[in-house]
N, C-alpha and C. Protein backbone atom coordinates (compact mmCIF):
# COMPACT_ATOMS: atom_id res chain seq x y z
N UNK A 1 0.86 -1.17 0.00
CA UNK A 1 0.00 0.00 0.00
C UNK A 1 0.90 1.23 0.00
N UNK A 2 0.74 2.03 -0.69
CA UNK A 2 1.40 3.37 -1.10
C UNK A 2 1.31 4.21 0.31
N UNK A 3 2.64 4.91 0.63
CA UNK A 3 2.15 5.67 1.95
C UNK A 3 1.66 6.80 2.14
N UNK A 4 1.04 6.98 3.15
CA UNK A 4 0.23 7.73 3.02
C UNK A 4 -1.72 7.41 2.80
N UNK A 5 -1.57 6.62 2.10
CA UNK A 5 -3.05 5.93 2.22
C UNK A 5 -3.32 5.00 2.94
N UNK A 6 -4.77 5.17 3.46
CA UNK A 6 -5.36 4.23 4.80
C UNK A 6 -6.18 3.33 4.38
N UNK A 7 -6.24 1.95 4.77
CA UNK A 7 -7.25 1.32 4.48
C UNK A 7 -8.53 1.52 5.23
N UNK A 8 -9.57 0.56 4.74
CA UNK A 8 -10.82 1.30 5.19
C UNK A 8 -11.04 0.28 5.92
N UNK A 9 -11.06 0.37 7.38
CA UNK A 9 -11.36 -0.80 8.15
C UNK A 9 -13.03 -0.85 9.01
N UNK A 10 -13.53 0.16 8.17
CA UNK A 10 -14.99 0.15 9.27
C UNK A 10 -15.74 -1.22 8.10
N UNK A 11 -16.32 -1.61 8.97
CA UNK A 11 -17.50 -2.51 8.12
C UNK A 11 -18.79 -2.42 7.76
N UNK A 12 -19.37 -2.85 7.19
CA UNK A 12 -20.41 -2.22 6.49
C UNK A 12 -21.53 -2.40 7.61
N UNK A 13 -22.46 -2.05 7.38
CA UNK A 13 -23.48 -1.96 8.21
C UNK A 13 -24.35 -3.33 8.00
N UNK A 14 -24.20 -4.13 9.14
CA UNK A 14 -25.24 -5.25 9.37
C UNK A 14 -26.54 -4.88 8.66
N UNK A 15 -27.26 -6.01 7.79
CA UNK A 15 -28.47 -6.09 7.47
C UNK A 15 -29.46 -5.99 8.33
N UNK A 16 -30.53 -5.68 8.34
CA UNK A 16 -31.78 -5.62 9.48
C UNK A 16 -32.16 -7.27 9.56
N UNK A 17 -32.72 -7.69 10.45
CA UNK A 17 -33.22 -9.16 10.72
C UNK A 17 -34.63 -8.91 9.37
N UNK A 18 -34.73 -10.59 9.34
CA UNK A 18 -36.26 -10.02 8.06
C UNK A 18 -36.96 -10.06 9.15
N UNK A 19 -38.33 -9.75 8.22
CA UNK A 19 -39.51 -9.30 9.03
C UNK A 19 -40.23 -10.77 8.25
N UNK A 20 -40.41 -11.34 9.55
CA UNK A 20 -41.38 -12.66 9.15
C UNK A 20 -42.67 -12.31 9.74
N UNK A 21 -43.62 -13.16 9.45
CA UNK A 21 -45.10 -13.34 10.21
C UNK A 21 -45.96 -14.81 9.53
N UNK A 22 -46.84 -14.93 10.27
CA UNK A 22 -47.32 -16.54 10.42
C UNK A 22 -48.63 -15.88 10.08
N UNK A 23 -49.36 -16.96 9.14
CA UNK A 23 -50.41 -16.60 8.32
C UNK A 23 -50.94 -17.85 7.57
N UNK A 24 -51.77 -17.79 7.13
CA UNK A 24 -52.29 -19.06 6.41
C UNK A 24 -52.17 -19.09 4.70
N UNK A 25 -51.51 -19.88 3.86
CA UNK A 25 -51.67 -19.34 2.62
C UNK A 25 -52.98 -19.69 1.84
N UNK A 26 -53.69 -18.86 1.02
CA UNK A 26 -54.83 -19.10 0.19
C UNK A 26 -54.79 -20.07 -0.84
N UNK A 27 -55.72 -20.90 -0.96
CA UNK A 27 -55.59 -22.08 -2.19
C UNK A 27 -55.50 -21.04 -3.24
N UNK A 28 -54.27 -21.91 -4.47
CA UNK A 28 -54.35 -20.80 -5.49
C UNK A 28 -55.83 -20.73 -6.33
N UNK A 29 -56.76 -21.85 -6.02
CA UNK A 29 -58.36 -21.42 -7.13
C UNK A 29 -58.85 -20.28 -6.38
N UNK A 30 -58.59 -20.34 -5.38
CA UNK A 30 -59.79 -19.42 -4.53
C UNK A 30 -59.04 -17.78 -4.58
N UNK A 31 -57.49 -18.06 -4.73
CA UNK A 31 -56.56 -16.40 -4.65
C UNK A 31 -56.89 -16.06 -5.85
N UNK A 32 -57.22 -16.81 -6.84
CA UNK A 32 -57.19 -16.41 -8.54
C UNK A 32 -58.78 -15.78 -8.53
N UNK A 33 -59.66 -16.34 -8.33
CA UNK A 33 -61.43 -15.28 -8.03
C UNK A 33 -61.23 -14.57 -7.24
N UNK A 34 -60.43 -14.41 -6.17
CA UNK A 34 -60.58 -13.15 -5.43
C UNK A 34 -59.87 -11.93 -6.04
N UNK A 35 -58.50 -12.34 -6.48
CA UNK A 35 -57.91 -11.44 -7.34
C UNK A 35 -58.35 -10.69 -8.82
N UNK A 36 -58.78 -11.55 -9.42
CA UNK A 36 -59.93 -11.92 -10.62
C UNK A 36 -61.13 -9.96 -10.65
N UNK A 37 -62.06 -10.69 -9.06
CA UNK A 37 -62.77 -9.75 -8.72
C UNK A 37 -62.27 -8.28 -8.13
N UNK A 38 -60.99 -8.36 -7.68
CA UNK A 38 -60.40 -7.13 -6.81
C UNK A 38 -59.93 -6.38 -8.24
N UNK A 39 -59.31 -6.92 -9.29
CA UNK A 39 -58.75 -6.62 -10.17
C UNK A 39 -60.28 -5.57 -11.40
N UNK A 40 -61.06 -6.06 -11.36
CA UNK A 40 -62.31 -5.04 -11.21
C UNK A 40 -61.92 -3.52 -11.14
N UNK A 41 -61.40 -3.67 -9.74
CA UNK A 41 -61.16 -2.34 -9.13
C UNK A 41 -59.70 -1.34 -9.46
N UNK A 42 -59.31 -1.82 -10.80
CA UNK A 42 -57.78 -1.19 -10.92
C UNK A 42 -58.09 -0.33 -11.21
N UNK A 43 -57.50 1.16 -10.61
CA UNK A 43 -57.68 2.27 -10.39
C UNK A 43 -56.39 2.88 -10.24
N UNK A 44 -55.55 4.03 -10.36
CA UNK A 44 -54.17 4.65 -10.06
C UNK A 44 -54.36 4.57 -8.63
N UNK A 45 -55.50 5.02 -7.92
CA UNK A 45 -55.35 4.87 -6.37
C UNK A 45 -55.34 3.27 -5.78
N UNK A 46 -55.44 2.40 -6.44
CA UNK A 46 -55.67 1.16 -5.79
C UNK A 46 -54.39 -0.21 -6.44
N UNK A 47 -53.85 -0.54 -5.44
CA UNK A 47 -52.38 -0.72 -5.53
C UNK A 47 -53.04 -2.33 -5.13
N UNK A 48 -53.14 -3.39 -5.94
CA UNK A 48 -53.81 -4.79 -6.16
C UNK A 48 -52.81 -5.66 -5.71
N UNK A 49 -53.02 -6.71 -4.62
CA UNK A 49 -52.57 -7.99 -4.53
C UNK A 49 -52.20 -8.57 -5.19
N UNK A 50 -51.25 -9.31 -5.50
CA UNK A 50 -50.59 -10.63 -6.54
C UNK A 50 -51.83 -11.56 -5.91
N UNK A 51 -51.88 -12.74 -6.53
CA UNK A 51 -52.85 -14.12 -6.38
C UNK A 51 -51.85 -14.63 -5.37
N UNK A 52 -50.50 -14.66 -5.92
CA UNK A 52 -49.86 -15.91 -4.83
C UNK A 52 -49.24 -14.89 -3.84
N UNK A 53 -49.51 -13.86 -3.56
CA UNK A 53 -49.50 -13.43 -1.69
C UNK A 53 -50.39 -13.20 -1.30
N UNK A 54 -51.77 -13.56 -1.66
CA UNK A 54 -52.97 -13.39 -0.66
C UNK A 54 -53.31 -14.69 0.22
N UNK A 55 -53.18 -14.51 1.52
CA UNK A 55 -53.27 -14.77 2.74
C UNK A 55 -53.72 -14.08 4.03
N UNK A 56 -54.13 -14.76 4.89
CA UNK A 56 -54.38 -14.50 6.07
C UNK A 56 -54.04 -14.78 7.26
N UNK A 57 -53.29 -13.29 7.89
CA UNK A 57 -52.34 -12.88 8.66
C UNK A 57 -52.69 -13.68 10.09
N UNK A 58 -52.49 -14.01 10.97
CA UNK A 58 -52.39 -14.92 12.46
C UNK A 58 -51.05 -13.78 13.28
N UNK A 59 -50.25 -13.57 12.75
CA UNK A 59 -49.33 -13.24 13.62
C UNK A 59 -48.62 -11.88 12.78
N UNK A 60 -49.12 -10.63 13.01
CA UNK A 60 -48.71 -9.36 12.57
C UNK A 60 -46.66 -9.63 12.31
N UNK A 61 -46.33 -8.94 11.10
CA UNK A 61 -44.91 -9.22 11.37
C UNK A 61 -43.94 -8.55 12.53
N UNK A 62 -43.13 -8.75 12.72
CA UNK A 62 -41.79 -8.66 13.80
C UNK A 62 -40.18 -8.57 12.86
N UNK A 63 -39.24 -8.00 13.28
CA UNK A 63 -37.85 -8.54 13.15
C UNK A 63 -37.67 -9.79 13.46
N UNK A 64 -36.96 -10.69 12.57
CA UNK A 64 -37.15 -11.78 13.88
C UNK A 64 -34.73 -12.56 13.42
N UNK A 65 -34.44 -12.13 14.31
CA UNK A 65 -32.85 -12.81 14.17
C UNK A 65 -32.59 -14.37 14.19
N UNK A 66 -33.63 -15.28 14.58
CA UNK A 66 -33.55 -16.19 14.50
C UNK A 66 -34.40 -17.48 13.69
N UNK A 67 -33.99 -17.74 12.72
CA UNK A 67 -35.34 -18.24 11.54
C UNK A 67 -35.57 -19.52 12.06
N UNK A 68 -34.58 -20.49 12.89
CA UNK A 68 -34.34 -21.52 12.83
C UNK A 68 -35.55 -22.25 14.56
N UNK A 69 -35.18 -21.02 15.15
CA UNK A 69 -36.03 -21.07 16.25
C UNK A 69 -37.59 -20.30 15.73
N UNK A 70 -37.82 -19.76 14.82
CA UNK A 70 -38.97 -19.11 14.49
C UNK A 70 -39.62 -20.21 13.98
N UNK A 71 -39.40 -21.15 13.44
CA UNK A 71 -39.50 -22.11 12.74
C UNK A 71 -40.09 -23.50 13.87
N UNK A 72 -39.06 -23.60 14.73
CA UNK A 72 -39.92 -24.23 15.92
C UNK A 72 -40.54 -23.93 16.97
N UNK A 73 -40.75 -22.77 16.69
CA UNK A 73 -42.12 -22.20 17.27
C UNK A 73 -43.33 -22.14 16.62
N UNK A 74 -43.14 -21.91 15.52
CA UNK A 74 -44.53 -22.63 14.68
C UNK A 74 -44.51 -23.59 14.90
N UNK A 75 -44.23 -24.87 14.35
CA UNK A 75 -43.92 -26.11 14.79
C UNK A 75 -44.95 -26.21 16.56
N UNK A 76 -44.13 -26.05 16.98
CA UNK A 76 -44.47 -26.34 18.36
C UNK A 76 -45.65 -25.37 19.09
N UNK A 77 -46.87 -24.95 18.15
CA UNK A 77 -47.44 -23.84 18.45
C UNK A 77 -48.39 -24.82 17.59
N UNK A 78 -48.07 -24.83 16.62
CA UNK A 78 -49.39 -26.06 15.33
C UNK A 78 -49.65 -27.23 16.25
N UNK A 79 -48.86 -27.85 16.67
CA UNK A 79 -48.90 -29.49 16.76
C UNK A 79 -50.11 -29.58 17.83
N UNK A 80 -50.40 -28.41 18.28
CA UNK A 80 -51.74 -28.64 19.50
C UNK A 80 -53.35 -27.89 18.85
N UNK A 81 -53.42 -27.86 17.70
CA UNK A 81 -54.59 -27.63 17.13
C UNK A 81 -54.67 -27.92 16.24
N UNK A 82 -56.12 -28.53 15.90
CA UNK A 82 -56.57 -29.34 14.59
C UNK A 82 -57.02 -28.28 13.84
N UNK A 83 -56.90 -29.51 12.37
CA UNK A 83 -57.47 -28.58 11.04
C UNK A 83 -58.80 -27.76 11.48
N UNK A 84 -59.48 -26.80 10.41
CA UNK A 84 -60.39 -25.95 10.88
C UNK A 84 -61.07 -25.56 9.12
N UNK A 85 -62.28 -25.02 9.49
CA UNK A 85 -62.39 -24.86 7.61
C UNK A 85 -62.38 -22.98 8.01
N UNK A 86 -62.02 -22.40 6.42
CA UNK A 86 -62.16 -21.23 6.38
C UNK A 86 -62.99 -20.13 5.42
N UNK A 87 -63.76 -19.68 5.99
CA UNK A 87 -65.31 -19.17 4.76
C UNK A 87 -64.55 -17.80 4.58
N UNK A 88 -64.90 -18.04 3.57
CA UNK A 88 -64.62 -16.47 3.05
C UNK A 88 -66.09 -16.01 2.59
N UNK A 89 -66.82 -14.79 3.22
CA UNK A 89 -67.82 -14.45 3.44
C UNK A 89 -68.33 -13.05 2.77
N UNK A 90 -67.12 -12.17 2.41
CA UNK A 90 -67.82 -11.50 1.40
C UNK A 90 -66.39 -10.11 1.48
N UNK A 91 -66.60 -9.58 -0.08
CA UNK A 91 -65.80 -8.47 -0.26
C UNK A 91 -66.28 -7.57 -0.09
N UNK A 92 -65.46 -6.30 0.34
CA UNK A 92 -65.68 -5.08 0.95
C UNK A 92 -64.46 -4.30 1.11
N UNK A 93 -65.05 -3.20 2.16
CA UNK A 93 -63.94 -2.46 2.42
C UNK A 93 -63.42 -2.13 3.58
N UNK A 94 -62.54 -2.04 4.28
CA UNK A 94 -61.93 -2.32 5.44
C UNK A 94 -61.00 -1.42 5.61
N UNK A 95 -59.94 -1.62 7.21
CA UNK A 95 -60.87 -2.13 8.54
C UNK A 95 -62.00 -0.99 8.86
N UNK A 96 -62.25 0.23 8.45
CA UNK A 96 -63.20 0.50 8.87
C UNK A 96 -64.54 1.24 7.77
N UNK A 97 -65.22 1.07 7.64
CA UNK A 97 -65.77 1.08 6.34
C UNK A 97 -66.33 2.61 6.26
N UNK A 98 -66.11 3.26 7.17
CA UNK A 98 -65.98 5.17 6.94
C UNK A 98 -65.01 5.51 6.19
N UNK A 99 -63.46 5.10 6.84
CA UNK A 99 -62.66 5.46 6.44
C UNK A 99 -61.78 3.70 5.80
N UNK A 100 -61.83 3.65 4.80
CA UNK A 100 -61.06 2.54 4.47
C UNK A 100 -60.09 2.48 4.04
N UNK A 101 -59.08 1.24 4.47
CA UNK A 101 -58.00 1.45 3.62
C UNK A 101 -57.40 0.33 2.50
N UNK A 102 -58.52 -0.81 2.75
CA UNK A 102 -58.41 -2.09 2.26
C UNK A 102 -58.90 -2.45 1.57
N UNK A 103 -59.03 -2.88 0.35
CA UNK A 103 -60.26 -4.00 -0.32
C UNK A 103 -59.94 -4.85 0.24
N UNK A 104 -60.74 -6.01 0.99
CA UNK A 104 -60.32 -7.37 1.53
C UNK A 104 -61.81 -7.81 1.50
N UNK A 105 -61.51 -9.44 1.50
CA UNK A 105 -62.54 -10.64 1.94
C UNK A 105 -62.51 -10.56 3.32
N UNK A 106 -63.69 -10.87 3.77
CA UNK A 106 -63.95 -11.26 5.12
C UNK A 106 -64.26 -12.71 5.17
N UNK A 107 -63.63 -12.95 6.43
CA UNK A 107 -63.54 -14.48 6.76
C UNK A 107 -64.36 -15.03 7.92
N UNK A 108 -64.73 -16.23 8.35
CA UNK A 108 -65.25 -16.42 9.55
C UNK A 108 -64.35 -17.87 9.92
N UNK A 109 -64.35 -17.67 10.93
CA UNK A 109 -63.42 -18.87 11.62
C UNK A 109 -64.04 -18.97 12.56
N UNK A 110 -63.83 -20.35 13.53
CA UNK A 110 -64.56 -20.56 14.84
C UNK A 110 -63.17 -20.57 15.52
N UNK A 111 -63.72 -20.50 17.08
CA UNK A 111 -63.16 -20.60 18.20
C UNK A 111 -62.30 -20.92 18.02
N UNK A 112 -61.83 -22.17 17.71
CA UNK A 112 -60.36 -22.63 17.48
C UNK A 112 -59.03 -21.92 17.15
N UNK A 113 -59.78 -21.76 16.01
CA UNK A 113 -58.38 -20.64 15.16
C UNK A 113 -58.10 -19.38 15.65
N UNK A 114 -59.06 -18.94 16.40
CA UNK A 114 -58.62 -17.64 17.16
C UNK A 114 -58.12 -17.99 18.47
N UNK A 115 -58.35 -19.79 19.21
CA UNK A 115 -56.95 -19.83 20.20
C UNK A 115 -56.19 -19.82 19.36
N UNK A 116 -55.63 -20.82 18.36
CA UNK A 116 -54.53 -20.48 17.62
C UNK A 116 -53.83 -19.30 17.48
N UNK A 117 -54.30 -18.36 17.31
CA UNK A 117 -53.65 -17.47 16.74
C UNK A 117 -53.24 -16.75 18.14
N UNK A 118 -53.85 -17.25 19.22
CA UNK A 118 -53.52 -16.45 20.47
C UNK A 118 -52.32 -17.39 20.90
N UNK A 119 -52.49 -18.92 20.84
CA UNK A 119 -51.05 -19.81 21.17
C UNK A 119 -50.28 -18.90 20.42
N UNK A 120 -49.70 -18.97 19.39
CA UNK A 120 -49.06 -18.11 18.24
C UNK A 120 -48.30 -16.67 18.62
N UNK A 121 -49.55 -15.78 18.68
CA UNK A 121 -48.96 -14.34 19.53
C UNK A 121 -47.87 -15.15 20.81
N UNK A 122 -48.40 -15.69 21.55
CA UNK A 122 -47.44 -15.93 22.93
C UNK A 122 -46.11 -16.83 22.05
N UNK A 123 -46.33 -17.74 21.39
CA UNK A 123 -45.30 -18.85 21.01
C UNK A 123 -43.98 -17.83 20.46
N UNK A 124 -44.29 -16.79 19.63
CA UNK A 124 -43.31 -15.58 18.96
C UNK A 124 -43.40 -14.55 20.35
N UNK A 125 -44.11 -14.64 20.83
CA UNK A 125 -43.47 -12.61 22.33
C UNK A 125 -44.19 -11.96 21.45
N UNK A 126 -45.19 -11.93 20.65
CA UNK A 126 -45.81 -11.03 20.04
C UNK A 126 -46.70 -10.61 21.01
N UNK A 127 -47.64 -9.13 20.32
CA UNK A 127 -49.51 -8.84 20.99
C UNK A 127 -49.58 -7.69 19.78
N UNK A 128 -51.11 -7.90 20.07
CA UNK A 128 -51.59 -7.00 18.75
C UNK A 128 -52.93 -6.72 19.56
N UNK A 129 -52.61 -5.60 19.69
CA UNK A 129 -54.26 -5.05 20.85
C UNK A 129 -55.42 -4.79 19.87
N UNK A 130 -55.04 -5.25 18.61
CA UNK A 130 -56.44 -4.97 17.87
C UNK A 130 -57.20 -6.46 18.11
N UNK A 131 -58.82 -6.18 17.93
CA UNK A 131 -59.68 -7.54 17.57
C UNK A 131 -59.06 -8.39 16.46
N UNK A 132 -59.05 -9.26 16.83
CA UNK A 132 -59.23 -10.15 15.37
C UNK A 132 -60.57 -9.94 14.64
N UNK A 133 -59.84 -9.73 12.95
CA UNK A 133 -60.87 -9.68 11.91
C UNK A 133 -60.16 -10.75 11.06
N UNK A 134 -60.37 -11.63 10.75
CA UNK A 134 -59.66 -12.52 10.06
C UNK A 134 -60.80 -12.03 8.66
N UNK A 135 -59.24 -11.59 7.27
CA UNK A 135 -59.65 -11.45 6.29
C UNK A 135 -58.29 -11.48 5.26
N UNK A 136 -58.77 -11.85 3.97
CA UNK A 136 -57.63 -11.34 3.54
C UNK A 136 -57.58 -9.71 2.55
N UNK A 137 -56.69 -9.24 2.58
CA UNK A 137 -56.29 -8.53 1.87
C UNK A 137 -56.55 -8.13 0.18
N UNK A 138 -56.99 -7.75 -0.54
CA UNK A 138 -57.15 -7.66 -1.52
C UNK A 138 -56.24 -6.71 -2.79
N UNK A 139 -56.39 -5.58 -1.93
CA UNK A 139 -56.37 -4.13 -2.59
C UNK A 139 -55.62 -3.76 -1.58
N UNK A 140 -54.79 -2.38 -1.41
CA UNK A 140 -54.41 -1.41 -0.66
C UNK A 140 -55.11 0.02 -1.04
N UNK A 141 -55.43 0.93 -0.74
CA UNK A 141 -56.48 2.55 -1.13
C UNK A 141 -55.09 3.27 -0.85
N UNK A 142 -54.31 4.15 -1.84
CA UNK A 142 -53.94 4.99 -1.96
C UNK A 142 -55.00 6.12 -1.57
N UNK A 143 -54.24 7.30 -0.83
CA UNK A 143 -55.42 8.93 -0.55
C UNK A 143 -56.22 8.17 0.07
N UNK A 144 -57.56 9.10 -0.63
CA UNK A 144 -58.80 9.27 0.21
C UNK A 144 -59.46 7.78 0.21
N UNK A 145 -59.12 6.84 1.07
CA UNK A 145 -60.27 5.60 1.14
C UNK A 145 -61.75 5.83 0.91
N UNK A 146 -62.25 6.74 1.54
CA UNK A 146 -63.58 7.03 1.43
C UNK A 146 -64.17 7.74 0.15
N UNK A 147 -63.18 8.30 -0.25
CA UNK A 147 -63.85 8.79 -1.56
C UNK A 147 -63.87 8.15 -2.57
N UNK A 148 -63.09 6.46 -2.69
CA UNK A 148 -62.82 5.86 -3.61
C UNK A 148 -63.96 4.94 -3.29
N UNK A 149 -64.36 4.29 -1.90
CA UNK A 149 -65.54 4.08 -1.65
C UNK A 149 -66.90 4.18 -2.28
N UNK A 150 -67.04 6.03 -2.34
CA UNK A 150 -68.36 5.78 -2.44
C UNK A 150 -68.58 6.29 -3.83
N UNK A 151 -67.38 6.01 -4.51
CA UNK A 151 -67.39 5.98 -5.91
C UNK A 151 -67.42 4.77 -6.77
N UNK A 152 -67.04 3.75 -5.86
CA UNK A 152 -66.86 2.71 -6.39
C UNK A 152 -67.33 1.77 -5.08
N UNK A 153 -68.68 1.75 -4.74
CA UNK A 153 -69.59 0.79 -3.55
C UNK A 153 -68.81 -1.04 -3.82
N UNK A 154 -68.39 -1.42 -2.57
CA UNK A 154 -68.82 -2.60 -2.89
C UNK A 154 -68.99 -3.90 -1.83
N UNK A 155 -70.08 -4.59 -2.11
CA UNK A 155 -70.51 -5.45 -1.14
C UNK A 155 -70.81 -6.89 -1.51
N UNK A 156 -70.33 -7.50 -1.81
CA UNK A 156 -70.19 -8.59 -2.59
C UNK A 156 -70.15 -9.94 -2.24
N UNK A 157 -70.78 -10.92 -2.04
CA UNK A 157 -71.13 -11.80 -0.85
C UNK A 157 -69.95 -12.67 -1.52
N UNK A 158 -70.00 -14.11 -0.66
CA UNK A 158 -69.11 -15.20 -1.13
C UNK A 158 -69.68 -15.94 -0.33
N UNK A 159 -69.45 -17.25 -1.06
CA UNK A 159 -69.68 -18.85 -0.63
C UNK A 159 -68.31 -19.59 -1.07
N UNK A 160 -66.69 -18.61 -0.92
CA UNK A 160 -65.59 -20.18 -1.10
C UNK A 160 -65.16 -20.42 0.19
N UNK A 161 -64.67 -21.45 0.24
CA UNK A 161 -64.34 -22.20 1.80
C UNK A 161 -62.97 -22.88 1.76
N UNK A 162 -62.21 -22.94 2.45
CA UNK A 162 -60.87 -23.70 2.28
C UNK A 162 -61.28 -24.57 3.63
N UNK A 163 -60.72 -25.81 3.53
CA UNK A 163 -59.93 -26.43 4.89
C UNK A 163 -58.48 -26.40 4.81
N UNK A 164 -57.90 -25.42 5.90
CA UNK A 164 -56.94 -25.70 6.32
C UNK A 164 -56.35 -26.23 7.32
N UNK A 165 -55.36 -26.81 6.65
CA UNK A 165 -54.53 -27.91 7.09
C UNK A 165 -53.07 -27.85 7.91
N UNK A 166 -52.78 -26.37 7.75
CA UNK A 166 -51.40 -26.00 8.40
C UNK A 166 -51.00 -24.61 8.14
N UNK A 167 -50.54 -24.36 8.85
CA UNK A 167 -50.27 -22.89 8.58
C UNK A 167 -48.67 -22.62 8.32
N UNK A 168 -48.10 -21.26 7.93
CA UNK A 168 -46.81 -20.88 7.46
C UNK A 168 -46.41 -19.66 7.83
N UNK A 169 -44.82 -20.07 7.89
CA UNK A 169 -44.29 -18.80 8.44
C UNK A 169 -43.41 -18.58 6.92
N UNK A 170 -43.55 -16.78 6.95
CA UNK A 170 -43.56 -16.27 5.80
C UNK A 170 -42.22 -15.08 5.99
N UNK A 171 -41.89 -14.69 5.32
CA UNK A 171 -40.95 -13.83 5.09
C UNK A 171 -41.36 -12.70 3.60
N UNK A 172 -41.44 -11.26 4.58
CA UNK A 172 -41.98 -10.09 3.91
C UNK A 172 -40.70 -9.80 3.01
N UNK A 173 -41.11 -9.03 1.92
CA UNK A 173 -39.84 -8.88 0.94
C UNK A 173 -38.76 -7.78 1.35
N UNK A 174 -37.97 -7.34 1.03
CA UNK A 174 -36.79 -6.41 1.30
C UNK A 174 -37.87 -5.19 0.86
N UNK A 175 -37.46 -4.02 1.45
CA UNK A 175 -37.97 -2.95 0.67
C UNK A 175 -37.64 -2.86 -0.79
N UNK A 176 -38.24 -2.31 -1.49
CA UNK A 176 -38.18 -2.32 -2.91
C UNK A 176 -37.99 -3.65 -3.66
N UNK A 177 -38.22 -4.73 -3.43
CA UNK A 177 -38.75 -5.96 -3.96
C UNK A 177 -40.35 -6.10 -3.45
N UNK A 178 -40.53 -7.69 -3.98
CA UNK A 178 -42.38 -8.03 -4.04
C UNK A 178 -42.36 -9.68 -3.98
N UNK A 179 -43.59 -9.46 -3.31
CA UNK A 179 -44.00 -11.14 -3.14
C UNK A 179 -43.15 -12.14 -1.82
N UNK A 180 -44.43 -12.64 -1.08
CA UNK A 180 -43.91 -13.04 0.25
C UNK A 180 -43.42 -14.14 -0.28
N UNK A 181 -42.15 -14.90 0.53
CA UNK A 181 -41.74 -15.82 1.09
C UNK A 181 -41.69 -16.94 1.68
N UNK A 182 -42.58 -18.37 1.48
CA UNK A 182 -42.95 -19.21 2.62
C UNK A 182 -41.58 -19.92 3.14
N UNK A 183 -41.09 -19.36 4.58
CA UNK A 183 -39.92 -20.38 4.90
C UNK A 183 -40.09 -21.96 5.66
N UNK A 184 -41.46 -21.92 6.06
CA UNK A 184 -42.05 -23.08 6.42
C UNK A 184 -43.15 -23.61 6.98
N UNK A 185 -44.15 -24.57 6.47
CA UNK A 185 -45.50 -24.75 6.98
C UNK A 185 -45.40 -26.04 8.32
N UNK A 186 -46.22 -25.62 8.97
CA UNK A 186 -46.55 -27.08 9.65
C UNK A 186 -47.60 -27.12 9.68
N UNK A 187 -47.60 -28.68 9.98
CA UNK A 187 -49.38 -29.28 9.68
C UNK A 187 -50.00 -28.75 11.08
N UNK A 188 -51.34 -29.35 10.46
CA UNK A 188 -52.62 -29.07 12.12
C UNK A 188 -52.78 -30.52 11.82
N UNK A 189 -53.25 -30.92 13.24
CA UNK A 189 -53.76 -32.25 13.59
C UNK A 189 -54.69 -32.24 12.48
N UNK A 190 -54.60 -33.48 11.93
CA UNK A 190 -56.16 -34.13 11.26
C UNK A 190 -57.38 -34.40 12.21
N UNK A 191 -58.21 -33.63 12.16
CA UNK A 191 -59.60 -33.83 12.67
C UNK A 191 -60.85 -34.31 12.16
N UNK A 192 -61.85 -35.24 12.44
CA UNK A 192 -62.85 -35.23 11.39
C UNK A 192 -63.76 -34.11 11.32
N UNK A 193 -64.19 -33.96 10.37
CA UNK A 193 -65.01 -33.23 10.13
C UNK A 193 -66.52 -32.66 10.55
């Protein structure tokens, strides 16, 4: 090295941990009609779901530094609740239908899946002081939610249903990339029906 010049000994700046979260993934027939119908709504203000990342969220995301233990905590969070079916009950606008910011399906689940999702919060150190609304996602509302609303009404029933069978932990994209991640599902007990 020529004298007088220094090498550069600082190091670069550590990556952020990803941001995972645990969620259920949508059968692709049922993500393709929902998308299908949301896609209806393409608008400059309305920023549309891919088919293969529509799902429904159980565990809001986190940083998480450890994938390997995130991983058996799902695991070990599934293995104590059985399968469950999941209705998807009708499109709309969300979470609050004054001010919205969502196109999403609404879902209904029983009892079960909402312990689940409470084993889950504790199994990760998570809490999320909101109610559970189990839905998925459709659309995002750029601006005024409400004015895109009541320009474009919509209330739209549904009769599709999934049984699910296991749920997944997912990994959100880097900023400025797209499309979630599944790093791993585990099953739910088989139950009859």
């Amino acid at each position: 090295m020529p004298d007088g010049e220094r090498r550069d000994t600082t190091t670069p700046p550590a990556a952020p941990p990803p941001r995972l979260f645990v969620g259920i993934k949508v059968a692709p027939e049922i993500a393709d009609q929902l998308a299908s119908f949301a896609a209806s709504f393409a608008l400059p203000s309305v920023r549309l779901i891919a088919a293969a990342d529509i799902h429904l969220t159980l565990v809001p995301p986190w940083n998480e530094t450890s994938i390997p233990k995130a991983i058996a905590n799902l695991g070990g969070a599934a293995e104590h609740f059985g399968a469950f079916t999941l209705a998807f009950r009708r499109i709309g606008y969300g979470p609050q239908p004054r001010r919205p910011r969502l196109i999403w399906a609404d879902c209904a689940v029983g009892d079960d899946a909402a312990a689940l999702r409470n084993a889950l919060l504790e199994a990760f150190g998570q809490t999320d002081p909101r109610p559970f609304q189990p839905h998925v996602t459709l659309a995002r509302l750029r601006g005024n939610g409400s004015a895109i609303a009541r320009k474009h009404p919509i209330d739209q029933p549904l009769s599709l249903v999934q049984r699910i069978t296991s749920i997944q932990l997912f990994q959100s994209p880097p900023p400025g990339d797209s499309g979630y991640r599944i790093l791993a599902s585990a099953p739910l007990r088989d139950v009859p029906r």
